[in-house]
Protein backbone atom coordinates (compact mmCIF):
# COMPACT_ATOMS: atom_id res chain seq x y z
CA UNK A 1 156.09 162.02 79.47
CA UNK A 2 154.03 164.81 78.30
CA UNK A 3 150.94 165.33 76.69
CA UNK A 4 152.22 165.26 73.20
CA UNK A 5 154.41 161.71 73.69
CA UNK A 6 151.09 160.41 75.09
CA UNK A 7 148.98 161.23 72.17
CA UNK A 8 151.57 159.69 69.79
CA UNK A 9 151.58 156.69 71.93
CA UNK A 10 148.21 155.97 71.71
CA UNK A 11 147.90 157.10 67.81
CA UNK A 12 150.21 154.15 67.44
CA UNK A 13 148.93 151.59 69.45
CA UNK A 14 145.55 152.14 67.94
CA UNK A 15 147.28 151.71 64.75
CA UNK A 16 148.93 148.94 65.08
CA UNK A 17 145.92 147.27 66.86
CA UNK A 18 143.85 147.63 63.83
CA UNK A 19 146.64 146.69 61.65
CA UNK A 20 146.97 143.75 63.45
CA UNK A 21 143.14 142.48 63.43
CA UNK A 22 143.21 143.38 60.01
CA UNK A 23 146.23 141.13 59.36
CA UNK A 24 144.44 138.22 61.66
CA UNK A 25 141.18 138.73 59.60
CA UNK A 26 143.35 138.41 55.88
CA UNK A 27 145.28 135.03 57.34
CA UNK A 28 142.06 133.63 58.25
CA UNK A 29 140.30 134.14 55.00
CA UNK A 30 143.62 132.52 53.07
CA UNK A 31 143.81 129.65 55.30
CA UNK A 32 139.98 129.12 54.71
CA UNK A 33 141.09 129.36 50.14
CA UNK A 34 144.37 127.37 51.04
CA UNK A 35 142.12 124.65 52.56
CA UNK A 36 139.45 124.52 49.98
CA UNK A 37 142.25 124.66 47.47
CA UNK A 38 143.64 121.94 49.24
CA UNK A 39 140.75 119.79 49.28
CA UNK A 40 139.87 120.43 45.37
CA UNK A 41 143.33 119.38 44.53
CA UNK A 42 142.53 115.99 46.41
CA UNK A 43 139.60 115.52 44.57
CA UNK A 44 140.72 116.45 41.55
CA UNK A 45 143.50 113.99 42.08
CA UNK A 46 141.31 110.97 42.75
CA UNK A 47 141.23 110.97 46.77
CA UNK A 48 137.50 110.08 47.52
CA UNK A 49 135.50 113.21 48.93
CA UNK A 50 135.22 112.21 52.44
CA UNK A 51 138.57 111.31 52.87
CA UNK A 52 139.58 114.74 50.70
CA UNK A 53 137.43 116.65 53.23
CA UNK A 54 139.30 114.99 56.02
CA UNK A 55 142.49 115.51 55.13
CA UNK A 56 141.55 119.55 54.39
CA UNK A 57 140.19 119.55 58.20
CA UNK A 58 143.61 118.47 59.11
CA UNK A 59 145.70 121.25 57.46
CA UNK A 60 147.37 123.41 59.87
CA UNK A 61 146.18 126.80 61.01
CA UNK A 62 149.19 129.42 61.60
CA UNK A 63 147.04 131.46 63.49
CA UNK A 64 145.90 129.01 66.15
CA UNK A 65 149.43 128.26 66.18
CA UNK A 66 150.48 131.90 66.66
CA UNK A 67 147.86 131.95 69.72
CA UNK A 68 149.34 129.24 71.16
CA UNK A 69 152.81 130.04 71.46
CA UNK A 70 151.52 133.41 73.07
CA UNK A 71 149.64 131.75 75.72
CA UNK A 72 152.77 129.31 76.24
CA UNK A 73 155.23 132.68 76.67
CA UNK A 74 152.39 134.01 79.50
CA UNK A 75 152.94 130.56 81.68
């Protein structure tokens, strides 16, 4: 490989590294919105606020999700 295939290389692994935490970062934030949405919607709805915060805690996080199935691939 020469010099110039190992400079693009790492231009594009840099890249796609920050694109990547970037992407993690965004997916965080709207799962933090979805679940306060969420747990507005309860209220709004009737469902006490305890048991509206509850159910909110419960909603599922794709990126923990994403994390896991990496770590199950490794094994």
């Amino acid at each position: 490989m020469d010099l110039r295939g190992i400079l693009s290389s790492i231009y594009h692994f840099s890249r796609l590294s920050i694109q990547s935490l970037g992407l993690i970062a965004k997916a965080k934030y709207k799962h933090r919105k979805a679940k306060a949405t969420f747990r507005e919607t309860l209220i709004l709805y009737g469902i006490p606020p305890e048991a509206a915060r509850e159910l909110a805690e419960a909603y599922p996080n794709p990126i923990d999700e994403i994390f896991n199935l990496v770590k199950t691939a490794k094994i």
